[in-house]
Protein backbone atom coordinates (compact mmCIF):
# COMPACT_ATOMS: atom_id res chain seq x y z
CA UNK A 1 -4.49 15.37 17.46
CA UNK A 2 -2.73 17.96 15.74
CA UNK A 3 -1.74 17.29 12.05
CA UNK A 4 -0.71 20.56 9.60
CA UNK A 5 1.18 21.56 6.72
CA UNK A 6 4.30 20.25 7.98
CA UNK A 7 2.67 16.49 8.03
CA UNK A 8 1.55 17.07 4.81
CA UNK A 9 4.71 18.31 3.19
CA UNK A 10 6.34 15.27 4.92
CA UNK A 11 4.34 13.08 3.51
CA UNK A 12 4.15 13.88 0.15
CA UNK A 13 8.60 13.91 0.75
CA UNK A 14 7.87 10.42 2.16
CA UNK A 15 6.01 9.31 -0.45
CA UNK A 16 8.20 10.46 -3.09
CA UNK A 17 11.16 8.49 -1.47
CA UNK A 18 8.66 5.86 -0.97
CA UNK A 19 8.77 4.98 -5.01
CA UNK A 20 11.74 6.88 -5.93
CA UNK A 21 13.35 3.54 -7.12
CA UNK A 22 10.70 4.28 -9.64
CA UNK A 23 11.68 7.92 -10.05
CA UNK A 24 15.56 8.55 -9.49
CA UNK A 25 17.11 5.41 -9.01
CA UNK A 26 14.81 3.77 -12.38
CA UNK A 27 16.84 5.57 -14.82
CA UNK A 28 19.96 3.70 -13.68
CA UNK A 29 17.93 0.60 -13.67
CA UNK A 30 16.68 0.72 -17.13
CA UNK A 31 20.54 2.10 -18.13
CA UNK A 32 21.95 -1.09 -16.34
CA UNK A 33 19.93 -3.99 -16.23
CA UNK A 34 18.82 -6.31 -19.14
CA UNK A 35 15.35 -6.53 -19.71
CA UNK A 36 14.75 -9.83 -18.31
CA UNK A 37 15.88 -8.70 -15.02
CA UNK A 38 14.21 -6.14 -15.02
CA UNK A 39 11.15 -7.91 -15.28
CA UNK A 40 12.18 -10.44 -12.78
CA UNK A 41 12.53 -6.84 -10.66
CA UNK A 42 9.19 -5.81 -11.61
CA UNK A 43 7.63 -9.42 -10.11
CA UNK A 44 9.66 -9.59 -6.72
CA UNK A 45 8.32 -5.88 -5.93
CA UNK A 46 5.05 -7.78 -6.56
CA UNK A 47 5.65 -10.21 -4.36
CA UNK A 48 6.39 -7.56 -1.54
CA UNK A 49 2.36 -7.41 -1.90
CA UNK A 50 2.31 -10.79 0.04
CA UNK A 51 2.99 -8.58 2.94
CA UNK A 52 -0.45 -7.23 2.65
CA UNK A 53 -1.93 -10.10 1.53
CA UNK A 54 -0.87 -11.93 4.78
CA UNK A 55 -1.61 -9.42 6.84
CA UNK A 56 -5.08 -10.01 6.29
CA UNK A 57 -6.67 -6.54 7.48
CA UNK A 58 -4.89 -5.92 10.78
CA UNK A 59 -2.98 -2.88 9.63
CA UNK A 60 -5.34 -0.70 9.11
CA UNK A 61 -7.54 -2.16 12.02
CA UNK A 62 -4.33 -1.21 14.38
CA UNK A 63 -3.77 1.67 12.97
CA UNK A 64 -7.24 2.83 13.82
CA UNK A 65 -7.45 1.68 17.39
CA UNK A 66 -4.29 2.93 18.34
CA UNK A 67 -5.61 6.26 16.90
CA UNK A 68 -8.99 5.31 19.29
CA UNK A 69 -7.08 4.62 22.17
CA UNK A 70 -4.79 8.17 21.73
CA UNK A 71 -8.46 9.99 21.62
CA UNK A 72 -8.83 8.28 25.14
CA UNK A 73 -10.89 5.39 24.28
CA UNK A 74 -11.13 2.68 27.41
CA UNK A 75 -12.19 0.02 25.78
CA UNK A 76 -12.23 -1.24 22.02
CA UNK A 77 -15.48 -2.85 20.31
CA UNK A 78 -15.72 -5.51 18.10
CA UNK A 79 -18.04 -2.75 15.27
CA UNK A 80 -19.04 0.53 15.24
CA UNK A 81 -17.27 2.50 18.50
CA UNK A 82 -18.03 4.57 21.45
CA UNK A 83 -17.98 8.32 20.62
CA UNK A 84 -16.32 10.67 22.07
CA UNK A 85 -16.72 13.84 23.56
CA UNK A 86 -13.43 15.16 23.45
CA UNK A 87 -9.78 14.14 23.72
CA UNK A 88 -8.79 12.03 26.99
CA UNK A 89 -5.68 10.86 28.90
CA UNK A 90 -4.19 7.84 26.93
CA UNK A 91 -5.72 4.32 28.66
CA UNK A 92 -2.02 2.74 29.06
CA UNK A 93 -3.25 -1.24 30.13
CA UNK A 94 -4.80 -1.09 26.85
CA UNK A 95 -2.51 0.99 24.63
CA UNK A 96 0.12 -2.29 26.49
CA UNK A 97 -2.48 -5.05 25.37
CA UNK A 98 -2.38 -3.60 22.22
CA UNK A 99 0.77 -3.26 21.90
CA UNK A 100 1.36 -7.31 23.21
CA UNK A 101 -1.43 -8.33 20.23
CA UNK A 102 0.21 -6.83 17.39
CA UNK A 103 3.57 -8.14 18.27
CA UNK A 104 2.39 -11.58 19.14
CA UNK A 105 0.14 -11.99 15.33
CA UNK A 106 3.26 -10.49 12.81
CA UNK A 107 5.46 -12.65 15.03
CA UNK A 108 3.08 -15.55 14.04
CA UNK A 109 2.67 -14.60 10.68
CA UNK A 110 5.96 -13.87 10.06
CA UNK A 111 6.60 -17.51 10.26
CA UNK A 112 4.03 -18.56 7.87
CA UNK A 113 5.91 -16.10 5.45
CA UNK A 114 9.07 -17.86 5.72
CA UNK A 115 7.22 -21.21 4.81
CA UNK A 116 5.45 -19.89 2.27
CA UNK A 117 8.47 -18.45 0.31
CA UNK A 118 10.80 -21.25 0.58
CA UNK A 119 8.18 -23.76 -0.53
CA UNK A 120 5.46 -22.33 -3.30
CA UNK A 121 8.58 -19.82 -4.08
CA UNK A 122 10.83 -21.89 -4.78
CA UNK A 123 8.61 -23.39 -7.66
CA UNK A 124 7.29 -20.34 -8.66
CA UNK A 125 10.90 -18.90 -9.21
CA UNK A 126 12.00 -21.95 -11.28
CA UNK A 127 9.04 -21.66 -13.25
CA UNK A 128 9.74 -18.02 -14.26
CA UNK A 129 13.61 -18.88 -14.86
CA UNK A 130 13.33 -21.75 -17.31
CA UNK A 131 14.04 -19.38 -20.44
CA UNK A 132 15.85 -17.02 -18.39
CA UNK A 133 19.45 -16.05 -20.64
CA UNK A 134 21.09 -14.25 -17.70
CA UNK A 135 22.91 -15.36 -14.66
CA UNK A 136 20.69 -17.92 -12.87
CA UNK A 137 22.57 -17.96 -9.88
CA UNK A 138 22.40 -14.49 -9.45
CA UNK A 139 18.61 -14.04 -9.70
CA UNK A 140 17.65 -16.91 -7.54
CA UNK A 141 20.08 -15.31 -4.62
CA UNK A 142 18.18 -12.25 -5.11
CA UNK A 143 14.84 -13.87 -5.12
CA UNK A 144 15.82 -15.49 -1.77
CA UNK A 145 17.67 -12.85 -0.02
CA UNK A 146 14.36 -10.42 -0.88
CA UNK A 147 12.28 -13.20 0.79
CA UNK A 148 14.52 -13.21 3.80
CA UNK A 149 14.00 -9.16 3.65
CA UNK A 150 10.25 -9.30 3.36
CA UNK A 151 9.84 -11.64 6.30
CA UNK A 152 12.17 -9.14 8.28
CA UNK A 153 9.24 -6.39 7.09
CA UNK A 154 6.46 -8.16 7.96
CA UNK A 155 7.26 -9.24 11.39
CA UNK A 156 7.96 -5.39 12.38
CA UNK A 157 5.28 -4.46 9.95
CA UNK A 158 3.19 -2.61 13.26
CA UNK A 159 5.73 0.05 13.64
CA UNK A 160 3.77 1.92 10.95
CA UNK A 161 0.53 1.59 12.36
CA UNK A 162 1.51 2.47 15.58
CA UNK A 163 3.00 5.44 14.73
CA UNK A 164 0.46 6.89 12.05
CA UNK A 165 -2.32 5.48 14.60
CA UNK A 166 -0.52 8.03 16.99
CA UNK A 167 -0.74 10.85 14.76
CA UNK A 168 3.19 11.00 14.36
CA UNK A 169 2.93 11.61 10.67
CA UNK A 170 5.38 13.90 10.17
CA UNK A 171 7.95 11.84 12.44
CA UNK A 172 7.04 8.87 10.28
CA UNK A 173 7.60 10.50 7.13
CA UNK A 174 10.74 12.25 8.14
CA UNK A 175 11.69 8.71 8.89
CA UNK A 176 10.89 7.26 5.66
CA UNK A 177 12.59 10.00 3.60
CA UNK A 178 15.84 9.14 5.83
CA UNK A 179 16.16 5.40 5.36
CA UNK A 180 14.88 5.77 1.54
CA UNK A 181 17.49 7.92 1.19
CA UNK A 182 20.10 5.32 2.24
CA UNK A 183 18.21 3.08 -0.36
CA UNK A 184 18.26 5.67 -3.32
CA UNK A 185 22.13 6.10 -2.46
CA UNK A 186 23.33 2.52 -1.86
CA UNK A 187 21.34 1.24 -4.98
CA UNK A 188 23.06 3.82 -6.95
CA UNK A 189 26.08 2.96 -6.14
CA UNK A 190 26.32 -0.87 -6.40
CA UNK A 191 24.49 -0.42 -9.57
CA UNK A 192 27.34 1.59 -10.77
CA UNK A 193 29.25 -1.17 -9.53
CA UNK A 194 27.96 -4.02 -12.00
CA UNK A 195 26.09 -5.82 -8.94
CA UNK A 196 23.09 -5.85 -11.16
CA UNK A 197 19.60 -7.10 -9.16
CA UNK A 198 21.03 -7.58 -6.16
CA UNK A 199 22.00 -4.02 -5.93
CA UNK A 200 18.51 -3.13 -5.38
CA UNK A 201 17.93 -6.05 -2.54
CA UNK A 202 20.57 -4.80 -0.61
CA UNK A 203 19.78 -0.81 -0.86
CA UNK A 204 16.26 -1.34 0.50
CA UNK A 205 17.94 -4.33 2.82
CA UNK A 206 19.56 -1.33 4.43
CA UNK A 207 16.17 1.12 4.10
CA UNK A 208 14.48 -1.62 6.30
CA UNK A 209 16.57 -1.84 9.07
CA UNK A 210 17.22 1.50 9.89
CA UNK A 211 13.52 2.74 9.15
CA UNK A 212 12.60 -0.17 11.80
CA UNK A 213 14.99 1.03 14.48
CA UNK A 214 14.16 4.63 14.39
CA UNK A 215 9.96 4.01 14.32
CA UNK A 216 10.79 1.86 17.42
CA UNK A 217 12.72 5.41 19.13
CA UNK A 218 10.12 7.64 17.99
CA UNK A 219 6.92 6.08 19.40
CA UNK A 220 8.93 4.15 22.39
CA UNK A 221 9.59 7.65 24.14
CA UNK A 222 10.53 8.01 27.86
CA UNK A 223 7.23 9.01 28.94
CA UNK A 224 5.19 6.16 26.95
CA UNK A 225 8.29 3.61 28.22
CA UNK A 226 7.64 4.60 31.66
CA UNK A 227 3.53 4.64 31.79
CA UNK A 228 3.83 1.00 30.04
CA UNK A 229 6.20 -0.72 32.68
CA UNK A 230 3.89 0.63 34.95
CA UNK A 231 0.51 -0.43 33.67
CA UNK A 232 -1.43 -3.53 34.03
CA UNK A 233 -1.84 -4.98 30.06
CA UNK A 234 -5.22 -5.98 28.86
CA UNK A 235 -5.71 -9.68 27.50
CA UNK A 236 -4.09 -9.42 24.43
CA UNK A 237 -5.93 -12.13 22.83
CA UNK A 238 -9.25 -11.08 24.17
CA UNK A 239 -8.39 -7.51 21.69
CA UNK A 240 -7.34 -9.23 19.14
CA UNK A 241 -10.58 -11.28 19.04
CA UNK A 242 -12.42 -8.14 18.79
CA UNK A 243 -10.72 -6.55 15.81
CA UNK A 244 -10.88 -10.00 14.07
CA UNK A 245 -14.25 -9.16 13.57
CA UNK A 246 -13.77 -6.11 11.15
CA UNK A 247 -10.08 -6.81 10.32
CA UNK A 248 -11.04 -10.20 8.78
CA UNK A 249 -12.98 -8.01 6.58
CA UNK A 250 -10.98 -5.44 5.87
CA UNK A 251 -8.19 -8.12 4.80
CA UNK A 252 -10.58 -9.75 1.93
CA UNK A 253 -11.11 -6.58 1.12
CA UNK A 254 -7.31 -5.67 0.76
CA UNK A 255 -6.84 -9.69 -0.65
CA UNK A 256 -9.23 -8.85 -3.14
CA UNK A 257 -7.25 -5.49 -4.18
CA UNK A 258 -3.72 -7.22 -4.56
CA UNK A 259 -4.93 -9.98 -6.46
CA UNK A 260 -6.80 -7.21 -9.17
CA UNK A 261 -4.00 -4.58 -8.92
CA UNK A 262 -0.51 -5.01 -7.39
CA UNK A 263 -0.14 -9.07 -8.01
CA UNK A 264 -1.23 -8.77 -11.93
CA UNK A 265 2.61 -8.41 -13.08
CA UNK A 266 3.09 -12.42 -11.00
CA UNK A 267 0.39 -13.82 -12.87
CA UNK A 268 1.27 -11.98 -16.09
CA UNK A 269 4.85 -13.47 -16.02
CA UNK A 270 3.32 -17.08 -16.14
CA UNK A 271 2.22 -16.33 -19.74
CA UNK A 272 4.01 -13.18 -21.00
CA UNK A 273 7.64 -13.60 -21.45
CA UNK A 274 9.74 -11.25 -19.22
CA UNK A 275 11.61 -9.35 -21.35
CA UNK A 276 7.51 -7.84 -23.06
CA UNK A 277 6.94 -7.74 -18.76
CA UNK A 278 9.54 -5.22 -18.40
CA UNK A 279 7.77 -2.87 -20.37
CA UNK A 280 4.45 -3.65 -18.55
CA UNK A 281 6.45 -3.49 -14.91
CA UNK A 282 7.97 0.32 -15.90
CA UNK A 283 4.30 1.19 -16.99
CA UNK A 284 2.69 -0.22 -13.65
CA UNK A 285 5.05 1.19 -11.75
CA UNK A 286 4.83 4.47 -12.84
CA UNK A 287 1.21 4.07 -12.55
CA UNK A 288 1.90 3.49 -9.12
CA UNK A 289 3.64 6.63 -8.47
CA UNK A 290 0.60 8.31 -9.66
CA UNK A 291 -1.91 6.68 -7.31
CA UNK A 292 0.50 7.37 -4.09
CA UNK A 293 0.85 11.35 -4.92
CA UNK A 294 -2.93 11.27 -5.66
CA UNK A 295 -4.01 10.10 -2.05
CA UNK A 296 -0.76 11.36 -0.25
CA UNK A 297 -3.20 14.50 1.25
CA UNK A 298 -6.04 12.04 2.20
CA UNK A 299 -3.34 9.58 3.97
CA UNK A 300 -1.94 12.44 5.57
CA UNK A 301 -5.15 13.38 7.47
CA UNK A 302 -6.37 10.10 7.46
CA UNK A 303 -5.76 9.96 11.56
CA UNK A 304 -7.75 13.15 12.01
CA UNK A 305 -10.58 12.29 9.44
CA UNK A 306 -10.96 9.13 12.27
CA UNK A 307 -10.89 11.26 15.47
CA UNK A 308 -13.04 13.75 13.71
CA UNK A 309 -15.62 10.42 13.09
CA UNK A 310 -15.33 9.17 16.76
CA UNK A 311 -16.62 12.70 18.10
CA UNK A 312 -19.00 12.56 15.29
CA UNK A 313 -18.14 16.10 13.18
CA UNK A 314 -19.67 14.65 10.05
CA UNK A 315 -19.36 18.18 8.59
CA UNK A 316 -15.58 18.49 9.07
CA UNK A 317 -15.46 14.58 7.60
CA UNK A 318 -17.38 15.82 4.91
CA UNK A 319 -15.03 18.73 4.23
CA UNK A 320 -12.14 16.83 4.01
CA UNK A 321 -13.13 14.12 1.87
CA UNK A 322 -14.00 16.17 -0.75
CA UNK A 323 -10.72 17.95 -0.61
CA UNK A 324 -9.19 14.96 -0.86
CA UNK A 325 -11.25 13.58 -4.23
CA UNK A 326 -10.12 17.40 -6.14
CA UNK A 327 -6.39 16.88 -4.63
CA UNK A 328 -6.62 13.65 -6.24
CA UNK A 329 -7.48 14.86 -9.64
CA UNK A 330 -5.29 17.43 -9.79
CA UNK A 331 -2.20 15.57 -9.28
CA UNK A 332 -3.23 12.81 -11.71
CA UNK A 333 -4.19 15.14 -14.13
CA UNK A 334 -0.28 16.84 -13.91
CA UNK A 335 1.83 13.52 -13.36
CA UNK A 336 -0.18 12.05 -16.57
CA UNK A 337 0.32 14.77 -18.66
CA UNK A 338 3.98 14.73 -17.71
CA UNK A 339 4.36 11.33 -18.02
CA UNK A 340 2.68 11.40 -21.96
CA UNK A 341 4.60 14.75 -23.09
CA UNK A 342 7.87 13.96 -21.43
CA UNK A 343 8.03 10.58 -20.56
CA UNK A 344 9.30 8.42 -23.85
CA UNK A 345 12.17 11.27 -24.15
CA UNK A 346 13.00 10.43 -20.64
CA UNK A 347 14.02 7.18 -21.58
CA UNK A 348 15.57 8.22 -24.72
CA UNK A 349 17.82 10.61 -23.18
CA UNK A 350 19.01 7.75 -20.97
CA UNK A 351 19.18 4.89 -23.76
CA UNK A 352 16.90 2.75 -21.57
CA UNK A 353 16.49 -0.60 -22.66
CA UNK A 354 12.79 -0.78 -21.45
CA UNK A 355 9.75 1.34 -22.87
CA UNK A 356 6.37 1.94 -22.24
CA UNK A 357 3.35 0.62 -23.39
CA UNK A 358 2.03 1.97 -25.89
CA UNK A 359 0.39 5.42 -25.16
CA UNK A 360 -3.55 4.57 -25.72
CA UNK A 361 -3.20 1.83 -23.06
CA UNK A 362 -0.91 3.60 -21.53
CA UNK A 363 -3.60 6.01 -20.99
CA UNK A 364 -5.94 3.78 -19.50
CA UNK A 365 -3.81 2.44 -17.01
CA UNK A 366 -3.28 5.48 -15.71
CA UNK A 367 -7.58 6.52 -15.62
CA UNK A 368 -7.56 3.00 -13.60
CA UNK A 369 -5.19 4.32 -11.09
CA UNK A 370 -7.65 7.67 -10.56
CA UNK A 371 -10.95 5.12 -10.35
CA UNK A 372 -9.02 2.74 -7.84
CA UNK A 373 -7.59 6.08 -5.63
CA UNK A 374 -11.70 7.54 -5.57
CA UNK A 375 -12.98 3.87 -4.27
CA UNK A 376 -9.75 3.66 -1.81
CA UNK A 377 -10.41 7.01 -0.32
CA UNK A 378 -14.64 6.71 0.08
CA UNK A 379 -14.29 2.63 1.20
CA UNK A 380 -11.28 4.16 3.76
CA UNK A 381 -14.17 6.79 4.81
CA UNK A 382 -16.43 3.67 5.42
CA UNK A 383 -13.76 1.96 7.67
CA UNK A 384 -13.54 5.27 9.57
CA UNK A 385 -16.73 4.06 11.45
CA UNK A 386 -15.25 0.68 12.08
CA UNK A 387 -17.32 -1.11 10.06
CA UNK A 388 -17.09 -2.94 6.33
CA UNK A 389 -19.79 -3.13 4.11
CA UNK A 390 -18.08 -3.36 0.72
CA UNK A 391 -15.60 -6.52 1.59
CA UNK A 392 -18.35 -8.74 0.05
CA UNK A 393 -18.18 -7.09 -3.26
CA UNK A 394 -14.71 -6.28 -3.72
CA UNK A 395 -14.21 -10.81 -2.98
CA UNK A 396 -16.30 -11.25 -5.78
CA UNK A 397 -14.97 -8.56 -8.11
CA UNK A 398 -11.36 -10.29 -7.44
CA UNK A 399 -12.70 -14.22 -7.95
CA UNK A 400 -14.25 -12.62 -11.23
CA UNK A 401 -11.19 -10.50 -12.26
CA UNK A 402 -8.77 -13.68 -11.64
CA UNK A 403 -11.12 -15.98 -13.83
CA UNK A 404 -11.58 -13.84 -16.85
CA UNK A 405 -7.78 -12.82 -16.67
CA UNK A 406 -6.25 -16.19 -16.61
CA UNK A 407 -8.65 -17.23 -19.37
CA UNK A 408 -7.64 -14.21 -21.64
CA UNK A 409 -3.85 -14.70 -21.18
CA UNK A 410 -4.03 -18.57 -21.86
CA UNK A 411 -6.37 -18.51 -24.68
CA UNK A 412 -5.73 -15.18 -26.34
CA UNK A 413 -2.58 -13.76 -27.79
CA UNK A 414 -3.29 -9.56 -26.21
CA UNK A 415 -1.44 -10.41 -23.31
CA UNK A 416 -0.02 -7.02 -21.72
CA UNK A 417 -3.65 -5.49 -23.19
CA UNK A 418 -6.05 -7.62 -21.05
CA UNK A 419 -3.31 -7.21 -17.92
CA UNK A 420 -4.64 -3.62 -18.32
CA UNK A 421 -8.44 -4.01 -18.94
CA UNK A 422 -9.78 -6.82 -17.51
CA UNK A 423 -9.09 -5.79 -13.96
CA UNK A 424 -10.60 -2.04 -14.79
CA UNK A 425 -13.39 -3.94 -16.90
CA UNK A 426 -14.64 -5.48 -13.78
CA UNK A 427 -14.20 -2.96 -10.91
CA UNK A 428 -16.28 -0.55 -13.24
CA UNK A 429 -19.13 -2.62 -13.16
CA UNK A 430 -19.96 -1.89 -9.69
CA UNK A 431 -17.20 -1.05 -7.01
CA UNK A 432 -15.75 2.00 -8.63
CA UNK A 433 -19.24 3.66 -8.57
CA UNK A 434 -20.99 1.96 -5.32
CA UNK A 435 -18.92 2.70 -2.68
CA UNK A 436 -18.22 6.34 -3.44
CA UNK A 437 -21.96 6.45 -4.27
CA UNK A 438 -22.41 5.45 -0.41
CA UNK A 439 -19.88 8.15 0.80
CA UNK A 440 -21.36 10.91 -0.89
CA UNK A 441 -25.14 10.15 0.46
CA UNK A 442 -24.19 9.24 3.92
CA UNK A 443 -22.55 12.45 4.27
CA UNK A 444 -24.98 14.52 2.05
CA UNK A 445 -23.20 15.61 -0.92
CA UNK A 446 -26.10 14.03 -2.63
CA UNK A 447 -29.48 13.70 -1.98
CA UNK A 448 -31.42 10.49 -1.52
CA UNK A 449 -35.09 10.75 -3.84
CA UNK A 450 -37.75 11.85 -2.00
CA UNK A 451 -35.27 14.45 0.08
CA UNK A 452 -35.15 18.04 -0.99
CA UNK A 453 -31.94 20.47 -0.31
CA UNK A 454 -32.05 23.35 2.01
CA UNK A 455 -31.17 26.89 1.58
């Protein structure tokens, strides 16, 4: 598996794209839209999270067996894997049966989606309307059409994973900065327009469809069309009861990451009126933008860092994480200091009708974003050996976080304040040390007691 400089640079262009509604298309946002809907913006790209919530661990449990299976794995195992010598011919009946299982479970889920949007959502959107000034009618057909769209994601949500499980990074990304661009472009313009919120359902409406049918082109190539029709499948059920038994895992641990990170501006809108959320939901998202750039390198050669695992080069996995924990500081360090020397006149220059925080918390929003990429990139190390030991943890960090937080906001008045510390609070108290604690013994940076280093 070759992945390079070209990947990378890709990636990071992907990623930028990726949240440039936050980056180029946010000034016309803040310019254009009242605060309230912006807010109401800031919760439905929350609600995109339900994607991941849903998917319950399978994504990155694809992603990594279709990267096992392009090594020349035969057979999958439930934990733990079969290492490898070196790089084999591609096992088609099971690359097929793969294939068959992660179609047939977002098909499924997809479904429960749908349900689960036009039922609990259509409370949960009343709820959040009731002292809502602008035009109902207009945000509820956004609401809905953006459930509609995030279905229509979910269901061809393995696209991704097959292609970065591939090693087609830079094919993916190329991708992604394509149908982003159509986004960035067709937001802009209805925006202009006076289409107001819908303008940004319908640029990413557009995004999503095209991204979908060129990831089905680019892994779907003549050669890989031709050795499927050909081959036998494997039970798809019978593989998808084997990754069940880490991707159930893996999905409370994702679960318990939305609920203390990406769904905290839906729960803050229950208690905090919208128009004090948009200044929250332009401060989270730039946050955001900060933790993508800072783990864009270790996504990149996330594939490699896995094949380099299954033929058990624990120096070269070693060499690479801790590439990827300085790349991450650096670009936090720059975006942040961007952000608090250039960032208020930013908005200013525009006449935006949403701020920031203010800068001390501010501040420590961002630091959480640096602590949560360090524990993503040493628990994604962990799942590198198909196996994971911190889901436990993080499902009790979340039930804890969720408590404390709906407890603060009802019976305290600091409302955006404890959005930002209760969730870093908790995850300081053990999961943003232990797991990157774990990492950094297991492949020897440090030295358990008793063990003494050598020249």
């Amino acid at each position: 598996m070759k992945i390079g400089r070209t990947d990378l640079l890709w990636n990071y262009a992907a990623s930028f794209m990726r949240v440039a509604s936050a980056l180029v298309v946010l000034p016309l946002i803040l310019k254009m839209l009242p605060r309230e809907e912006m807010g109401l913006w800031s919760v439905m790209i929350s609600v995109n999270s339900m994607i991941y919530l849903l998917d319950f661990g399978f994504f990155p449990t694809f992603s990594r067996s279709i990267t096992y299976i392009f090594s020349g794995a035969t057979t999958l195992q439930a934990e733990g894997f079969k290492p490898l010598e070196k790089d084999l011919p591609v096992h088609y009946p099971l690359l097929k049966g793969m294939i068959k299982s992660m179609r047939n479970f977002y098909a499924g889920v997809a479904v429960l989606l749908v349900i689960l949007l036009f039922t609990a959502g259509i409370w949960y959107i009343n709820s959040i309307l009731q002292n809502f000034t602008g035009d109902i009618f207009n945000a509820k057909l956004a609401w809905y059409c953006y459930g509609l769209l995030i279905s229509y994601q979910f269901f061809t949500y393995y696209y991704d994973a097959m292609l970065v499980g591939r090693g087609l990074v830079k094919r993916s990304k190329q991708i992604i900065v394509f149908s982003q661009s159509l986004h960035i472009v067709t937001a802009s313009i209805l925006l202009i327009s006076g289409m107001g919120i819908m303008s940004m359902v319908i640029g990413q409406t557009i995004a999503t469809i095209t991204n979908r049918f060129l990831a089905y082109r680019a892994f779907f190539d003549e050669r890989t069309k031709e050795e499927l029709k050909k081959a036998n499948a494997d039970n798809w059920l019978d593989i998808l009861k084997k990754l069940w038994t880490t991707a159930y895992k893996s999905g409370l641990s994702g679960l318990s990451w939305l609920f203390t990170n990406r769904m905290l501006p839906m729960v803050g809108a229950l208690f905090i009126p919208l128009s004090v959320m948009g200044d929250y939901g332009l401060s989270k998202q730039i946050a955001d933008v900060i933790y993508t750039l800072s783990v864009v390198w270790f996504l990149t050669f996330y594939p490699k860092l896995t094949q380099e695992r299954i033929q058990e080069r624990i120096g070269e996995v070693k060499r690479m994480y801790i590439k990827a924990l300085y790349i991450a500081v650096a670009v936090f360090a720059v975006c942040t200091a961007g952000v608090l020397l250039f960032g208020g006149w930013g908005l200013e220059l525009i006449n935006s009708k949403t701020h920031f925080i203010e800068w001390p918390l501010l501040l420590v929003l961002f630091g959480a974003t640096l602590f949560d990429a360090f524990t993503y990139i040493s628990t994604s190390v962990l799942l590198s050996r198909n196996e994971v030991p911190h889901y436990k943890a993080l499902v009790a960090t979340a039930i804890i976080t969720v408590v404390i937080l709906l407890a603060a906001l009802k019976f305290t008045s600091y409302g955006v304040t404890m959005l930002v510390l209760v969730p870093f609070a908790c995850q300081l108290v053990y999961n943003h040390w232990r797991w990157t604690g774990m990492v950094w013994f297991e492949l020897g940076i440090l030295k358990k007691r008793g063990e003494r280093h050598t020249a």
